[in-house]
C-alpha atoms as a PDB file:
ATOM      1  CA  UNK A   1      -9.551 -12.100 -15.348  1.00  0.00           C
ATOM      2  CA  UNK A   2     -11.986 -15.116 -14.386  1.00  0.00           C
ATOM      3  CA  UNK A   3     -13.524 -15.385 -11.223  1.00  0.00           C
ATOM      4  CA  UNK A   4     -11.654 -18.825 -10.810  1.00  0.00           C
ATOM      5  CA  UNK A   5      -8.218 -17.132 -11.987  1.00  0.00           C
ATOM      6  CA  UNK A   6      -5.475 -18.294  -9.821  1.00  0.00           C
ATOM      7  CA  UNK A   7      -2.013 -17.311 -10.699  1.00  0.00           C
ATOM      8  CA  UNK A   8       1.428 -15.219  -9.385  1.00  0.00           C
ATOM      9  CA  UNK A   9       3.596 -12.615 -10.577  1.00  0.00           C
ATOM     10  CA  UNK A  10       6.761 -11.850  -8.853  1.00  0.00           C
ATOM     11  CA  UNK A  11       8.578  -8.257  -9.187  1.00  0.00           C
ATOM     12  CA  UNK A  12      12.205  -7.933  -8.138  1.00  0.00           C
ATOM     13  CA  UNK A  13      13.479  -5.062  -6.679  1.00  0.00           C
ATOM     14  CA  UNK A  14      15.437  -4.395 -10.049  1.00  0.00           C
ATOM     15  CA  UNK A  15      11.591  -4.333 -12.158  1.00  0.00           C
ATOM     16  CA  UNK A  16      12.479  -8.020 -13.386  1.00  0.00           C
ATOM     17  CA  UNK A  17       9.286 -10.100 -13.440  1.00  0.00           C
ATOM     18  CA  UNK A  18       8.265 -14.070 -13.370  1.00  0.00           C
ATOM     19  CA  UNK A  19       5.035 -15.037 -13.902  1.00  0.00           C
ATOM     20  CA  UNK A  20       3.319 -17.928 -13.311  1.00  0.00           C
ATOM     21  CA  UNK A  21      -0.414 -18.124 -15.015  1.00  0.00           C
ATOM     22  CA  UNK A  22      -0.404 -21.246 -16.775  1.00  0.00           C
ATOM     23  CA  UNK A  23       1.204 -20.286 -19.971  1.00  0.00           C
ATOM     24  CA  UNK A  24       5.086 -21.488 -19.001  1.00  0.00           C
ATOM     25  CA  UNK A  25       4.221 -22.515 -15.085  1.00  0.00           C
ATOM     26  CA  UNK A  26       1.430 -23.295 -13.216  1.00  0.00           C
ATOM     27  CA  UNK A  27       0.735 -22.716  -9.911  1.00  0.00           C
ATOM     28  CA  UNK A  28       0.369 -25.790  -7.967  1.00  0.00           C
ATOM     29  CA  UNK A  29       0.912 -24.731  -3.766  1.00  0.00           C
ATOM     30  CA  UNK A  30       0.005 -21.479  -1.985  1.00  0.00           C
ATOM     31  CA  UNK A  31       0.895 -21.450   1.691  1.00  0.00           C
ATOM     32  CA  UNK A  32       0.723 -18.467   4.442  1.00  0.00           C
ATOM     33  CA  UNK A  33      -1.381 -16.632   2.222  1.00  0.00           C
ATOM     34  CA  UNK A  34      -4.754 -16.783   3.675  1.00  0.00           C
ATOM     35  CA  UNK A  35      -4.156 -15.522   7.315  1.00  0.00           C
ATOM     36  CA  UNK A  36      -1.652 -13.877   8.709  1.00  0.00           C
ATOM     37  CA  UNK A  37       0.059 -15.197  12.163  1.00  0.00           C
ATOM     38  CA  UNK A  38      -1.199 -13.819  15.662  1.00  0.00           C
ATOM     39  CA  UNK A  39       0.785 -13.626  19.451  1.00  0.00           C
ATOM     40  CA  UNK A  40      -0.578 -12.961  22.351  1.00  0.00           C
ATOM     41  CA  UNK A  41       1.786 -12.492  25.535  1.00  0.00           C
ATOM     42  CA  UNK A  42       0.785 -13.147  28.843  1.00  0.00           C
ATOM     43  CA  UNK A  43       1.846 -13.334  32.322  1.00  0.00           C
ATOM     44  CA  UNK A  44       0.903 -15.252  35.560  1.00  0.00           C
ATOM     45  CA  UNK A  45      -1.259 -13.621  38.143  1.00  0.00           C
ATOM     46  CA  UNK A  46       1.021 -12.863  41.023  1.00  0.00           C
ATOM     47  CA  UNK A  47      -1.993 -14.135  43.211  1.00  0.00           C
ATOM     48  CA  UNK A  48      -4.855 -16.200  41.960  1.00  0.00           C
ATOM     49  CA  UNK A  49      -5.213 -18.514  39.315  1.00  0.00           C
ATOM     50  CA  UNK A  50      -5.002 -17.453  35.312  1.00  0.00           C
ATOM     51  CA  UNK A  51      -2.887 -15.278  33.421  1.00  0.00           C
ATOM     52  CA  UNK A  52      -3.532 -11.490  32.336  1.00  0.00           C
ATOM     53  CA  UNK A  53      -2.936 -10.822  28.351  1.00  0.00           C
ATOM     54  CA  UNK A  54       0.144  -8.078  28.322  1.00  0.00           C
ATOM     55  CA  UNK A  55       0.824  -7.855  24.375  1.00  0.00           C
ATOM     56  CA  UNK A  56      -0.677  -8.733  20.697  1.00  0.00           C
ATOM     57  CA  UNK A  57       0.903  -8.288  17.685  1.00  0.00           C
ATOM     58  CA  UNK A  58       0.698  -9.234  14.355  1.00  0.00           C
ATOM     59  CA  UNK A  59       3.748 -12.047  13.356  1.00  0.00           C
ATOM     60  CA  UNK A  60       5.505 -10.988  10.305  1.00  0.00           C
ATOM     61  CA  UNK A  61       4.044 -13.651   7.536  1.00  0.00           C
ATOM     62  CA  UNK A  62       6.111 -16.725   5.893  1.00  0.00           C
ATOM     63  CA  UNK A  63       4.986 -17.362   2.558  1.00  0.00           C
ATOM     64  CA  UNK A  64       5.210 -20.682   0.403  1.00  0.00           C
ATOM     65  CA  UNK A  65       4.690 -20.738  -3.275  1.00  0.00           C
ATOM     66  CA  UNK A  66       5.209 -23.545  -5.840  1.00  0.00           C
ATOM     67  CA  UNK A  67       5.082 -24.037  -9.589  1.00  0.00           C
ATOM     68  CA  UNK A  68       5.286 -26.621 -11.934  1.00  0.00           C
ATOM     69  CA  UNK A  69       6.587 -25.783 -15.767  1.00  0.00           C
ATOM     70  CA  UNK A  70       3.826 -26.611 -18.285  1.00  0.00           C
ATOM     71  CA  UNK A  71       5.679 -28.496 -20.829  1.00  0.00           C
ATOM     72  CA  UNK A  72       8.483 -30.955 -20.330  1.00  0.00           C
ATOM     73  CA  UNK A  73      10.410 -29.831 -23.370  1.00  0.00           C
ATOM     74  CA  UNK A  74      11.317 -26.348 -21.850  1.00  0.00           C
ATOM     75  CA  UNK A  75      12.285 -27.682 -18.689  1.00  0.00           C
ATOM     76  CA  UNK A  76      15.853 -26.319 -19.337  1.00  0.00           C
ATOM     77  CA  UNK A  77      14.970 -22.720 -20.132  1.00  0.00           C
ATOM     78  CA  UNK A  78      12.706 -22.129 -17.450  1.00  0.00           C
ATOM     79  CA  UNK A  79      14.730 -23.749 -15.261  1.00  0.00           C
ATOM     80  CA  UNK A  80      17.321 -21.642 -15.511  1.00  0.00           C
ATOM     81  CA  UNK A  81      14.880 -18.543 -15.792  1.00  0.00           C
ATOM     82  CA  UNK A  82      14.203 -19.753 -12.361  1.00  0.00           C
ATOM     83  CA  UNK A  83      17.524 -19.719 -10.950  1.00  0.00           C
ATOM     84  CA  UNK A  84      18.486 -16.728 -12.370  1.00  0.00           C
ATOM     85  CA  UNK A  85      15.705 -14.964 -10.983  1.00  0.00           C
ATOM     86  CA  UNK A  86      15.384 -15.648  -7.493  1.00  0.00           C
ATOM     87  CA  UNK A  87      18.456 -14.705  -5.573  1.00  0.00           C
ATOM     88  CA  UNK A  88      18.770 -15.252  -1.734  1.00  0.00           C
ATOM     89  CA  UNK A  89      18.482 -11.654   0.369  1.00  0.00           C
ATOM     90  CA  UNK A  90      16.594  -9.726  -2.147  1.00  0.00           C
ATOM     91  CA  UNK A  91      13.360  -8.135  -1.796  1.00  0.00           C
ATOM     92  CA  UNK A  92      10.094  -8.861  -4.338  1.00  0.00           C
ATOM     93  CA  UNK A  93       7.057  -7.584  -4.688  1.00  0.00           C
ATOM     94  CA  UNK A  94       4.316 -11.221  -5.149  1.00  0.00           C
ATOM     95  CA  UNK A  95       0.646 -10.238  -6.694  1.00  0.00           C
ATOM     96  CA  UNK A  96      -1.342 -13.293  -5.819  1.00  0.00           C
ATOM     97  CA  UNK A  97      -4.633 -13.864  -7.836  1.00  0.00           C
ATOM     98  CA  UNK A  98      -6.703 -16.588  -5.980  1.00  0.00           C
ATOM     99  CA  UNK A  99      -9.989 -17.311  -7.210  1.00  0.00           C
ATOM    100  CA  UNK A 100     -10.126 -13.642  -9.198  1.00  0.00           C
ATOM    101  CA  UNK A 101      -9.205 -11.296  -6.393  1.00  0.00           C
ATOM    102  CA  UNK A 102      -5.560  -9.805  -6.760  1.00  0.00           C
ATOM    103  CA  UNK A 103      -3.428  -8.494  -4.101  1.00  0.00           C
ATOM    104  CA  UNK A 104       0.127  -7.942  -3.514  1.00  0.00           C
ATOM    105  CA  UNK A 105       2.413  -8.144  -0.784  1.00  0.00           C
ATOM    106  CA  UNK A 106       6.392  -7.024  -0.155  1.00  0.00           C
ATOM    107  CA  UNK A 107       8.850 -10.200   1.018  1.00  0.00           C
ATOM    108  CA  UNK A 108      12.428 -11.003   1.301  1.00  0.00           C
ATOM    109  CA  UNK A 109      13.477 -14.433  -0.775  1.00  0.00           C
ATOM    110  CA  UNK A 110      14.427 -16.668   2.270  1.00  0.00           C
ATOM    111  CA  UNK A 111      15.325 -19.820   0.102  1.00  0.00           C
ATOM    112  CA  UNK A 112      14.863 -21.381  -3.102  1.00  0.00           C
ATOM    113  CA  UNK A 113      14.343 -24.976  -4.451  1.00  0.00           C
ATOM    114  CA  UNK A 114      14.298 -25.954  -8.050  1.00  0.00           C
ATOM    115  CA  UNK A 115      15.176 -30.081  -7.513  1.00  0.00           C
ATOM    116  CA  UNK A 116      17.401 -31.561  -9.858  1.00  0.00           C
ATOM    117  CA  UNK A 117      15.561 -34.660 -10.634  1.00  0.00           C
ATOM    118  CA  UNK A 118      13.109 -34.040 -13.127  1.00  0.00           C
ATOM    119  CA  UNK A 119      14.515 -34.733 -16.152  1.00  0.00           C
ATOM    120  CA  UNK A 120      11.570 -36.461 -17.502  1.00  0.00           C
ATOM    121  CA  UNK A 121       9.149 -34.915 -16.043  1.00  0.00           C
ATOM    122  CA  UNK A 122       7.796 -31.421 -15.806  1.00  0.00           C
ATOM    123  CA  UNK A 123      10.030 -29.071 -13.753  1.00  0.00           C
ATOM    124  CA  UNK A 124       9.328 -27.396 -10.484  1.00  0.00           C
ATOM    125  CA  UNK A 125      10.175 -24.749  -7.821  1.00  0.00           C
ATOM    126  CA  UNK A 126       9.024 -23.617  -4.720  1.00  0.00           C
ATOM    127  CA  UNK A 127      10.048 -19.705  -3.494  1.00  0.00           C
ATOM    128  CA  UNK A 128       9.718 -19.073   0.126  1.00  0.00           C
ATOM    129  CA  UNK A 129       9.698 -15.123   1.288  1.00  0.00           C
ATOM    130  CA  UNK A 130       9.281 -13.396   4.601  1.00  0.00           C
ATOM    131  CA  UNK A 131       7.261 -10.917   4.850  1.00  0.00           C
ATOM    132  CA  UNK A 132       8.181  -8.131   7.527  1.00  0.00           C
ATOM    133  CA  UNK A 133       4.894  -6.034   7.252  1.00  0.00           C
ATOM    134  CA  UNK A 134       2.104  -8.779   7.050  1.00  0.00           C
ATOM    135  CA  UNK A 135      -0.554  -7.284   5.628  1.00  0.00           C
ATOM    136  CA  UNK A 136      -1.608  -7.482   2.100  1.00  0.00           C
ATOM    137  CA  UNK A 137      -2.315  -4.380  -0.350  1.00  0.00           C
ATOM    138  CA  UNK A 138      -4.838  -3.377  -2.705  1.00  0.00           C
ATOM    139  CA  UNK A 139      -3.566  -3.162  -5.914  1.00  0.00           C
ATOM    140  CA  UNK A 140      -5.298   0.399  -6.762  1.00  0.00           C
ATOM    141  CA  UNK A 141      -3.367   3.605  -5.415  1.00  0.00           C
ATOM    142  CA  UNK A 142      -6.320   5.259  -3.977  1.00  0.00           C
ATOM    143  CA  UNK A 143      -5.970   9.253  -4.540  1.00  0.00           C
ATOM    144  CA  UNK A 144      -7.772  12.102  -3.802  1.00  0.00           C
ATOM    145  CA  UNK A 145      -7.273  15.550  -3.891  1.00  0.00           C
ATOM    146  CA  UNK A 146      -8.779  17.334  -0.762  1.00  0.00           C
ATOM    147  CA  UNK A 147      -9.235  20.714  -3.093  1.00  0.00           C
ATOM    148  CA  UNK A 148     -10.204  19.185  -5.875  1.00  0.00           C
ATOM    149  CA  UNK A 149     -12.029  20.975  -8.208  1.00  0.00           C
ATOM    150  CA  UNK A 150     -14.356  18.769  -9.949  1.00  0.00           C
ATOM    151  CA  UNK A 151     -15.285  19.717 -13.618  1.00  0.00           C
ATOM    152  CA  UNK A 152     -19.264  20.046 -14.923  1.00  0.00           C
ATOM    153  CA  UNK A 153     -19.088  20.658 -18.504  1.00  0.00           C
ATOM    154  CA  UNK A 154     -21.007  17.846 -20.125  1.00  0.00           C
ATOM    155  CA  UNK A 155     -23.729  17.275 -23.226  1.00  0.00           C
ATOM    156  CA  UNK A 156     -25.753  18.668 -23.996  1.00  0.00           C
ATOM    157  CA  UNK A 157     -24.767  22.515 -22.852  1.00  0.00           C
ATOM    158  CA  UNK A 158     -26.723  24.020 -20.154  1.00  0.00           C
ATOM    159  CA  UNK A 159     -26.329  27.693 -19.272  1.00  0.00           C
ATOM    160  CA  UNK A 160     -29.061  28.835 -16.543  1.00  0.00           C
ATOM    161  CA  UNK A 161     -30.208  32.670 -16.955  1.00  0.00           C
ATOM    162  CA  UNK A 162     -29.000  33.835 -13.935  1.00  0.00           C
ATOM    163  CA  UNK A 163     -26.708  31.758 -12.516  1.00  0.00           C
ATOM    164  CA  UNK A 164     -24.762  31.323 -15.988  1.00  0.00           C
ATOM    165  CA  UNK A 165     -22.879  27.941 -16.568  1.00  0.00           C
ATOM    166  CA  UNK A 166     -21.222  26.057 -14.114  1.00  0.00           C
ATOM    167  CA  UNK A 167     -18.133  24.419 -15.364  1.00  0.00           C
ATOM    168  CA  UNK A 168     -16.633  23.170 -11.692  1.00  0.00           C
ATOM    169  CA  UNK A 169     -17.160  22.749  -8.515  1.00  0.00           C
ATOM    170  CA  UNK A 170     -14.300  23.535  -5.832  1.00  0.00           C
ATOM    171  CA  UNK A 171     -14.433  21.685  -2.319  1.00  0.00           C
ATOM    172  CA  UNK A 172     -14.274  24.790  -0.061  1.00  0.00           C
ATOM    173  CA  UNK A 173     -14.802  23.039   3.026  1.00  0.00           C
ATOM    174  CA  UNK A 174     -10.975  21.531   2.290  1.00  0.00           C
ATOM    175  CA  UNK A 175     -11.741  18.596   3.640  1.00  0.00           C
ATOM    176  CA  UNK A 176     -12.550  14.794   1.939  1.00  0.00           C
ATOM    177  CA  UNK A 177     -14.603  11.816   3.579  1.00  0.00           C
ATOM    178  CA  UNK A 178     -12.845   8.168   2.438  1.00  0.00           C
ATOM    179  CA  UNK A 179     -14.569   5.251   2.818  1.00  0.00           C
ATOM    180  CA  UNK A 180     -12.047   2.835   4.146  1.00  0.00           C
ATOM    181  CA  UNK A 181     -13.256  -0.978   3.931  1.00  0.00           C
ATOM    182  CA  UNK A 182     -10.118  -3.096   4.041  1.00  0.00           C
ATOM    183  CA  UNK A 183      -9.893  -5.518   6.733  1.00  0.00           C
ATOM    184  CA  UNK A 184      -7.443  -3.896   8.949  1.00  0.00           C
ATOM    185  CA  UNK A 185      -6.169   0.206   9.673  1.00  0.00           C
ATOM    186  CA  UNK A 186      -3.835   1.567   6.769  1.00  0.00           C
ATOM    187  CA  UNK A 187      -1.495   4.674   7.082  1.00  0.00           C
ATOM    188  CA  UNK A 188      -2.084   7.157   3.836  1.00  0.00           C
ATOM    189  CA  UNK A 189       0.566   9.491   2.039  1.00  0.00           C
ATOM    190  CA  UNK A 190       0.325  12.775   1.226  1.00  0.00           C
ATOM    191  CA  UNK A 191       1.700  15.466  -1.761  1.00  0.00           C
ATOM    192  CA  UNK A 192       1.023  19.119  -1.167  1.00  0.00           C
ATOM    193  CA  UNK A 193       2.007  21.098  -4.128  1.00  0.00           C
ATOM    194  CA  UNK A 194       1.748  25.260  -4.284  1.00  0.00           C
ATOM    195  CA  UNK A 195       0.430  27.728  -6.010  1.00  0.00           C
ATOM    196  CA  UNK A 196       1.208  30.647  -4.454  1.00  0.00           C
ATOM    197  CA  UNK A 197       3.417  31.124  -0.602  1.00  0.00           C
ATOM    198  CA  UNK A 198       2.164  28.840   1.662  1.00  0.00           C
ATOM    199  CA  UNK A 199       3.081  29.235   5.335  1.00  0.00           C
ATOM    200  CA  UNK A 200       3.071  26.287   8.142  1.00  0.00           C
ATOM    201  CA  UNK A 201       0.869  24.214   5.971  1.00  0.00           C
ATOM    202  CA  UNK A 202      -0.930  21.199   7.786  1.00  0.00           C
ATOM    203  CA  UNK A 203      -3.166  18.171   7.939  1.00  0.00           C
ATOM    204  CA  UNK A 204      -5.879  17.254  10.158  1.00  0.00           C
ATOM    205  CA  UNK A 205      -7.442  14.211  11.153  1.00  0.00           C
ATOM    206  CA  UNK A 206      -9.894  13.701  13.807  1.00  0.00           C
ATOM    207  CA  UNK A 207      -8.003  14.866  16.800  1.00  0.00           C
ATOM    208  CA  UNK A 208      -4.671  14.597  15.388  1.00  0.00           C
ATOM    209  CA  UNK A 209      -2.423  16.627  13.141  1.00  0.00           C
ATOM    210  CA  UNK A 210       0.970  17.007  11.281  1.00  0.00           C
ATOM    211  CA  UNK A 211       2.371  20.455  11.222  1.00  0.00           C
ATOM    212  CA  UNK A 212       5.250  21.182   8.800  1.00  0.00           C
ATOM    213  CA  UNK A 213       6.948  25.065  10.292  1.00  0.00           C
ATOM    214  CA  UNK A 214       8.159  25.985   6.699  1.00  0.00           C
ATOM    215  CA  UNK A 215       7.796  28.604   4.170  1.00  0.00           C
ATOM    216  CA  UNK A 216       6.768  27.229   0.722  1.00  0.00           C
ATOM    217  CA  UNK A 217       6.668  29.043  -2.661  1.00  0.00           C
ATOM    218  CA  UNK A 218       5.110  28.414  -6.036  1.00  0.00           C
ATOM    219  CA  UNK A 219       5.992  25.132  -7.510  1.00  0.00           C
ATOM    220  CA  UNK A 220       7.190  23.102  -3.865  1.00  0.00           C
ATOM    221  CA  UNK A 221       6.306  19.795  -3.020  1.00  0.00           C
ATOM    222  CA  UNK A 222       5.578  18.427   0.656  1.00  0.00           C
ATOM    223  CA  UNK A 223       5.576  14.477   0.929  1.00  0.00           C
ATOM    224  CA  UNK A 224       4.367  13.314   4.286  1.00  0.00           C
ATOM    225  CA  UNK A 225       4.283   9.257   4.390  1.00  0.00           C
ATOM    226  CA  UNK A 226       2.823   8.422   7.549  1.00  0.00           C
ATOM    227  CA  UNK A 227       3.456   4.856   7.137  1.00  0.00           C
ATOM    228  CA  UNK A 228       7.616   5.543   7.922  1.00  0.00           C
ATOM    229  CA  UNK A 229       7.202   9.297   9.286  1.00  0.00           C
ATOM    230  CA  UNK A 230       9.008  10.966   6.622  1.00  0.00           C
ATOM    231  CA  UNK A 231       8.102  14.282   5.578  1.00  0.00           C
ATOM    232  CA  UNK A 232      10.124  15.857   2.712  1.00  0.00           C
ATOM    233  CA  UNK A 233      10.645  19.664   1.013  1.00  0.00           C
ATOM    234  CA  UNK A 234      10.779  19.035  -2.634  1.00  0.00           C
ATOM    235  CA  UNK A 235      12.926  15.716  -1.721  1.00  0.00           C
ATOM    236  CA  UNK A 236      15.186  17.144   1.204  1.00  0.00           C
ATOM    237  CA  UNK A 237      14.329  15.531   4.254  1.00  0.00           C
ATOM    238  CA  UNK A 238      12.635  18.268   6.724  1.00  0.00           C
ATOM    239  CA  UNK A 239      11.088  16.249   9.795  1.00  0.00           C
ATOM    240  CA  UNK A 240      13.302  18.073  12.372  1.00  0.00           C
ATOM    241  CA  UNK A 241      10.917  21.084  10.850  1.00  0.00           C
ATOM    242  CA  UNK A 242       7.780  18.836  12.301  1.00  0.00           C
ATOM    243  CA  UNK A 243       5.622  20.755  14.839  1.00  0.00           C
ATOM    244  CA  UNK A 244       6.304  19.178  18.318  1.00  0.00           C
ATOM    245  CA  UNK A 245       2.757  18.804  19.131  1.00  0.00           C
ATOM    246  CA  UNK A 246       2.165  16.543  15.918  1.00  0.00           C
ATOM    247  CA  UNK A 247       0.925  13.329  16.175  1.00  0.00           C
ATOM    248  CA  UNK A 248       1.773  10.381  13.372  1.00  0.00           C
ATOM    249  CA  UNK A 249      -0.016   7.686  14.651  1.00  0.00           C
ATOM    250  CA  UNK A 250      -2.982   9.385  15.152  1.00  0.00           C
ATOM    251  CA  UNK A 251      -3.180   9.912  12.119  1.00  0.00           C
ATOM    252  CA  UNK A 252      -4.333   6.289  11.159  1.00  0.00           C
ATOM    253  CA  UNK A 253      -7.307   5.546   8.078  1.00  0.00           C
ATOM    254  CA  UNK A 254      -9.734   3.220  10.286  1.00  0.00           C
ATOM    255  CA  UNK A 255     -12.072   0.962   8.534  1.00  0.00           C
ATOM    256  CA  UNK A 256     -15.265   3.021   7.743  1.00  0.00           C
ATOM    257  CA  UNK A 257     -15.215   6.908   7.740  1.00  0.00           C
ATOM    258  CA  UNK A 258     -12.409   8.951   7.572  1.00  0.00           C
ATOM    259  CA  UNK A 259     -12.152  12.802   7.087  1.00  0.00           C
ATOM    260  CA  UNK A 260      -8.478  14.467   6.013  1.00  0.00           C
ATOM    261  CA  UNK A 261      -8.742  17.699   6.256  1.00  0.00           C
ATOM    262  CA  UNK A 262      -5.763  20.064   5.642  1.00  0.00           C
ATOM    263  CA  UNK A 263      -5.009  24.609   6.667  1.00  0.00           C
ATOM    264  CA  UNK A 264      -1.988  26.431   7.102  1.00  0.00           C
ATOM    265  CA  UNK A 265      -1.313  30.094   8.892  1.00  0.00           C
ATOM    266  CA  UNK A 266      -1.016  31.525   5.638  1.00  0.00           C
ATOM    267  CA  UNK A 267      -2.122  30.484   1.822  1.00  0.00           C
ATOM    268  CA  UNK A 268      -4.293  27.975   2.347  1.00  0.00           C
ATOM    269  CA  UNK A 269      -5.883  28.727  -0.302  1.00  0.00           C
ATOM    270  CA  UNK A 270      -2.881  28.208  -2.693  1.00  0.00           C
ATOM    271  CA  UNK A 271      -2.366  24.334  -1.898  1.00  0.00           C
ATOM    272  CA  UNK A 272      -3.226  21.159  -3.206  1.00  0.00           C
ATOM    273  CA  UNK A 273      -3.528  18.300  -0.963  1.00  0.00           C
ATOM    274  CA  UNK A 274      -3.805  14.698  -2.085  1.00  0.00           C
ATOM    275  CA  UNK A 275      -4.062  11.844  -0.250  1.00  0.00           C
ATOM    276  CA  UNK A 276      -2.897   7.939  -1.299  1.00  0.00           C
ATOM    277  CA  UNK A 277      -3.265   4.877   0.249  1.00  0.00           C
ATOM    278  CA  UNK A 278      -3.510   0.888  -0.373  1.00  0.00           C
ATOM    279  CA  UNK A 279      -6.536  -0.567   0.988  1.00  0.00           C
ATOM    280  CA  UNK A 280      -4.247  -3.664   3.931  1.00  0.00           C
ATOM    281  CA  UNK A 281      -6.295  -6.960   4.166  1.00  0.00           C
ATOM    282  CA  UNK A 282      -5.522 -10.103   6.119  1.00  0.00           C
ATOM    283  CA  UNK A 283      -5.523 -12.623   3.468  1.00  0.00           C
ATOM    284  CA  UNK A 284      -5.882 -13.238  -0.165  1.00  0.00           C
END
C-alpha cells in the first residue's frame, strides 16, 4: 500500500467482493466519507430570548461512491459484474483506502446507477449506501487476553541460579490497560472460556460491571457483545441470567485509558477473558 493509495472494496453480505483499485475500475468520486452528519435539537426559552440545546446525536451517514472501468473494451463484462453485484436492500461491508489509511464501514445499498450511454466510452457506476451506525472501523480486531500468560523463552538460554528459568509470565492482577485512540467511544466484546467450574463469572470496568448468575464447566464459552447487549452460554442466549445491578453502557472503551478487569464467586482462577474491539473514527 502507498501512502497516496486510494481505492474500494465492497463485501456483500453473501462474502462476494468488487473491487475497485485501478486494475478493472477506478475510483473517480467519494462522498459522505470524511465526516459524519451532526443534529442538535433545541427549544425556545419559555421567557427570554434564545433557545436551550435539548438533544445531539450523531445522523446515520449517506455514502456516495463512483467508478469508472479502465478500459473501454470490457465495458460489457464489468458492466454486468456491476449489476449483478449490487442489489437494492442488501447490506455490504465498503473498506475505503484514501490517501493510504484503510477503514471500513457497514451500509445498506440504497440505489444503483450504471448509465446506459457509454458505449464508446469507458463505463461507469455510482453505489449509494446508508449507513445506520456512522462511525467507521479499524480494520485490526484488537484482542487481548486479560490472563494472558505471556511466554519468555528466547536466545540465547538464560537460567539464573536461584530463581531457575522463567519461561512466562501470568497477569495475576487479572486485569489489562488498553490504550484507546480512535476518534470517538467504542463498545468491546468479550469470550470467556473455562478451565475448570467457574461460578457467577464477571467483568469490571471502572464503576460498572456485567454479571452473568451461571454455573460454567470445563470447555464453556461466555460471549458478552456490549455493542447489542447479548450475552451467550456456548451460543444459547442467557441475558435473562444477567445480574440486575449490571450496567452495559457503562461499560464503554473511552479514548485514552481503559482497564477491563474480570472475577467471579468461584474459579476465577480457571477463566480466560479476552477482550475485542474496532478502533470507531469519524472519517476516512
Amino acid at each position: 500500500m502507498t501512502a497516496n493509495e486510494v481505492s474500494a472494496r465492497f463485501v456483500r453480505a453473501d462474502a462476494r467482493e468488487l473491487i475497485v483499485d485501478g486494475e478493472d475500475w477506478l475510483l473517480t468520486s467519494i462522498d459522505g466519507a470524511a465526516a459524519p452528519g451532526y443534529q442538535i435539537y433545541s427549544s425556545d426559552n419559555a421567557v427570554g430570548d434564545g433557545s436551550i440545546i435539548t438533544g445531539r446525536r450523531v445522523a446515520a451517514r449517506d455514502l456516495q461512491l463512483a467508478a469508472i472501468a479502465m478500459d473501454v473494451d470490457s465495458n460489457a463484462v464489468l458492466r454486468k459484474a456491476a449489476l449483478s453485484f449490487f442489489r437494492p436492500g442488501v447490506e455490504y461491508r465498503i473498506y475505503l483506502t484514501y490517501l493510504g489509511t484503510t477503514r471500513w464501514i457497514t451500509g445498506e445499498l440504497t440505489a444503483f446507477k450504471a448509465p446506459n450511454d457509454r458505449i464508446c466510452l469507458p463505463q461507469t457506476f455510482a453505489a449509494y449506501f446508508l449507513c445506520v451506525a456512522p462511525y467507521w472501523q479499524s480494520v485490526d480486531d484488537f484482542g487481548q487476553d486479560i490472563a494472558a500468560i505471556t511466554p519468555c523463552w528466547g536466545f540465547p538460554y538464560m537460567d539464573h541460579p536461584t530463581f531457575g528459568v522463567r519461561v512466562a509470565v501470568a497477569n495475576f492482577a487479572r486485569e489489562v490497560v488498553f490504550n484507546y485512540d480512535g476518534d470517538v467511544p467504542s463498545y468491546f466484546k468479550a469470550t470467556i472460556t473455562c478451565d475448570g467450574p467457574v461460578t457467577n463469572p464477571k467483568l469490571i470496568m471502572g464503576g460498572s460491571y456485567i454479571r452473568v448468575i451461571t454455573e460454567m464447566q470445563r470447555g464453556d464459552v461466555l460471549s458478552i457483545d456490549l455493542q447489542v447487549a447479548r450475552v451467550l452460554l456456548n451460543g444459547e442466549n442467557v441475558l435473562v441470567r444477567v445480574d440486575r445491578a449490571s450496567n452495559f453502557t457503562g461499560m464503554q472503551m473511552d479514548v485514552g485509558e481503559n482497564r477491563v478487569s474480570f472475577s467471579a464467586d468461584v474459579g476465577e482462577n480457571d477463566m480466560h477473558v479476552v477482550i475485542y474491539y474496532n478502533k470507531q473514527y469519524l472519517g476516512v
